[in-house]
C-alpha atoms as a PDB file:
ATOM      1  CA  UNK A   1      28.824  57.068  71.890  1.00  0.00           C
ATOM      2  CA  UNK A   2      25.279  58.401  72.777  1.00  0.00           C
ATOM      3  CA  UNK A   3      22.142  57.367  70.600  1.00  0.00           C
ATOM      4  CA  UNK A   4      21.900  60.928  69.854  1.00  0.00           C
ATOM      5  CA  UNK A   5      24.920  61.530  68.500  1.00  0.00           C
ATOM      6  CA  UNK A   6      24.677  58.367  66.376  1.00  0.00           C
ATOM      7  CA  UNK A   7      21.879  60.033  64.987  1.00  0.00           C
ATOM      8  CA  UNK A   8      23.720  63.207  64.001  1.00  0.00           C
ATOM      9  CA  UNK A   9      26.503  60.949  62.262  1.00  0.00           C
ATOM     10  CA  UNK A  10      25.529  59.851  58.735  1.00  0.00           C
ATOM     11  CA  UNK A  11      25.606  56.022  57.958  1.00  0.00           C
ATOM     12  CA  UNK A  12      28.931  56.914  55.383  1.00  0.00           C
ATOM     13  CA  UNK A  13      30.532  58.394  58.741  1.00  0.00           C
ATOM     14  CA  UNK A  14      29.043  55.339  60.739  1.00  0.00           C
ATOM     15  CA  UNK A  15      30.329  52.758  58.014  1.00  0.00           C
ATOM     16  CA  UNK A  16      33.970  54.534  58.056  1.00  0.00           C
ATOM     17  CA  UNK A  17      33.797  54.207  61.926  1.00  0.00           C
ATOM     18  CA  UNK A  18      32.985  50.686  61.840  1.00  0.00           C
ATOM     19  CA  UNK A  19      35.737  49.562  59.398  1.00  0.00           C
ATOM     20  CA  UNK A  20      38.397  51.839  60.768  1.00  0.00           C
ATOM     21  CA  UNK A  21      37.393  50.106  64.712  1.00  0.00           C
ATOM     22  CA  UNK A  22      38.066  46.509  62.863  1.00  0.00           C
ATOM     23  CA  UNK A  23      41.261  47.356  61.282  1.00  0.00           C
ATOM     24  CA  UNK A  24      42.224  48.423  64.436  1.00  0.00           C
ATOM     25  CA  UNK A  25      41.283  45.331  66.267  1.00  0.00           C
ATOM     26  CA  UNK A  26      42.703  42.881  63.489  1.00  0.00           C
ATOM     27  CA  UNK A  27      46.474  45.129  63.498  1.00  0.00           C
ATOM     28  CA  UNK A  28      46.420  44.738  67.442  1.00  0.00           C
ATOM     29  CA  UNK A  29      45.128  40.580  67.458  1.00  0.00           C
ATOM     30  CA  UNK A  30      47.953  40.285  64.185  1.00  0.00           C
ATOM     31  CA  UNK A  31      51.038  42.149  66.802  1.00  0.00           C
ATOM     32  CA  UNK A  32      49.626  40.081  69.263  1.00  0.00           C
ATOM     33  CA  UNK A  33      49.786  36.761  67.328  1.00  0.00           C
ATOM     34  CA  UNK A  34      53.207  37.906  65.650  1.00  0.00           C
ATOM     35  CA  UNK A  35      54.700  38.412  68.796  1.00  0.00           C
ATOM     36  CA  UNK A  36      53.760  35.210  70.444  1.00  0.00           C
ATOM     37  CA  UNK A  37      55.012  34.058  67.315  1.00  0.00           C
ATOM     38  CA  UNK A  38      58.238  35.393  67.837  1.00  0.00           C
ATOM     39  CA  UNK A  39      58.533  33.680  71.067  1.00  0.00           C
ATOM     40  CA  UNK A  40      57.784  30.404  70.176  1.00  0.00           C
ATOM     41  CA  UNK A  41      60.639  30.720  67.808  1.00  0.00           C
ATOM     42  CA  UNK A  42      62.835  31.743  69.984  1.00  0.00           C
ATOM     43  CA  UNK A  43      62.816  28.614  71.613  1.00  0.00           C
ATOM     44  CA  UNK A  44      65.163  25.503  71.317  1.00  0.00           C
ATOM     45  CA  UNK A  45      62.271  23.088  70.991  1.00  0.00           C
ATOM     46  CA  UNK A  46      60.817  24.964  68.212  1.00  0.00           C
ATOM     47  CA  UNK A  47      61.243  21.751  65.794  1.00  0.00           C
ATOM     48  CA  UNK A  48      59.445  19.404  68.037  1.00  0.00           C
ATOM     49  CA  UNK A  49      56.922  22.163  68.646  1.00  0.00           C
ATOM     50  CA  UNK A  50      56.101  22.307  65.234  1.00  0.00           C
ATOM     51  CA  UNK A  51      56.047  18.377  64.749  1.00  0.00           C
ATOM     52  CA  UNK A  52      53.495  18.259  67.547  1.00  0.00           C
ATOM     53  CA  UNK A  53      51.420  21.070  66.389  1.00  0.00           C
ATOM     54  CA  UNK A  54      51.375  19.450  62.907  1.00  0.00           C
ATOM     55  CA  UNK A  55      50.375  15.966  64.570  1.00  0.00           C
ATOM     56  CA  UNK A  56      47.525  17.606  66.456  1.00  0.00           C
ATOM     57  CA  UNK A  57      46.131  19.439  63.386  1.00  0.00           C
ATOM     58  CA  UNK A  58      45.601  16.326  61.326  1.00  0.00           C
ATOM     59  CA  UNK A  59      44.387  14.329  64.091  1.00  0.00           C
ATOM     60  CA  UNK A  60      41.571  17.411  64.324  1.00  0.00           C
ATOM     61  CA  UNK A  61      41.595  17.080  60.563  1.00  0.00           C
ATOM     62  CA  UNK A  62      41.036  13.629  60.333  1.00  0.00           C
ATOM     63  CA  UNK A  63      38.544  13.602  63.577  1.00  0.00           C
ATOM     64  CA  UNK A  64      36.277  16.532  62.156  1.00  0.00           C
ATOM     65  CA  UNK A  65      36.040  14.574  58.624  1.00  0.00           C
ATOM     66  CA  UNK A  66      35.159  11.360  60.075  1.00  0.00           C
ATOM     67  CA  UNK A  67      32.683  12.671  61.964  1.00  0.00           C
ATOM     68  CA  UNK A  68      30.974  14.774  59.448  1.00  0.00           C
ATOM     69  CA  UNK A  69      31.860  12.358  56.164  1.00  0.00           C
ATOM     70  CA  UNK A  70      31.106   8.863  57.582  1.00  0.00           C
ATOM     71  CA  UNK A  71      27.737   7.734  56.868  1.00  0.00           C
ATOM     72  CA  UNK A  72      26.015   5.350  59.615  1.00  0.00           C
ATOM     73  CA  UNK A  73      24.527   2.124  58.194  1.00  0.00           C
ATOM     74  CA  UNK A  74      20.776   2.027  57.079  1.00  0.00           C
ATOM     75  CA  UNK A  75      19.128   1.239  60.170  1.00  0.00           C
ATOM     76  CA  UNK A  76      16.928  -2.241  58.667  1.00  0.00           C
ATOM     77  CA  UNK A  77      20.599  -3.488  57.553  1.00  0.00           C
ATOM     78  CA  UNK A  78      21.849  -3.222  60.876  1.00  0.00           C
ATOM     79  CA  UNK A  79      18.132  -5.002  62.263  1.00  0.00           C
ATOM     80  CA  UNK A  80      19.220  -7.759  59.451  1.00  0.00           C
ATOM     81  CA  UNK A  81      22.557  -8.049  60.258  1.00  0.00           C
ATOM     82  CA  UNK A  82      21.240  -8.647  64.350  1.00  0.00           C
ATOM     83  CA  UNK A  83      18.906 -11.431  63.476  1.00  0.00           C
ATOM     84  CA  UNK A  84      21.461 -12.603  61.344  1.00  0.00           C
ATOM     85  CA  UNK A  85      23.855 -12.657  64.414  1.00  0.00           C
ATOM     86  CA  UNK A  86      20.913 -14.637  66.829  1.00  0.00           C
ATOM     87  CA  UNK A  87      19.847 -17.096  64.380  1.00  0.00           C
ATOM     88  CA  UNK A  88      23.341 -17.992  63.735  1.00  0.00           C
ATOM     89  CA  UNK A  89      24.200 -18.316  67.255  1.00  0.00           C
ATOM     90  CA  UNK A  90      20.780 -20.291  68.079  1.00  0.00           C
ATOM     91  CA  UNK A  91      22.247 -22.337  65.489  1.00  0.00           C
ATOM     92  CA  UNK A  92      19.455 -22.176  62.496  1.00  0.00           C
END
């Protein structure tokens, strides 16, 4: 569509354009996905499929919360905890 006749649509007719163009795109990703869907079900392994997939998604589960819960240790506690280590193995 031109810049001119953008222009001559009004932004209700541009706002109606622009949600009708996603509901199109999310019915044809949702057939897509369904029927890939279907597929997968189709098959014999479907069981240990599932099993795997549900492995992998809590191993990304647990992976993503470690690394965005865990807090590192204060950095002078891990400078104590190193002279700690030296002294102790100079034998103070």
């Amino acid at each position: 569509m031109t810049q001119d006749a953008r222009r001559h649509l009004g932004p209700d007719r541009q706002a109606v354009l622009l949600v009708a163009g996603l509901a199109d795109l999310a019915v044809t990703t949702l057939g897509s996905a369904l029927g890939s869907v279907r597929g997968l079900l189709r098959r014999s392994d479907a069981p240990e499929l599932a099993r795997e997939a549900e492995h992998e998604l809590l191993a990304r589960g647990r992976l993503l919360l470690e690394r965005h819960t865990a807090v590192p240790p204060a950095h002078l506690e891990v400078l104590a905890r190193a002279a700690l280590a030296r002294q102790a193995a100079d034998g103070r």
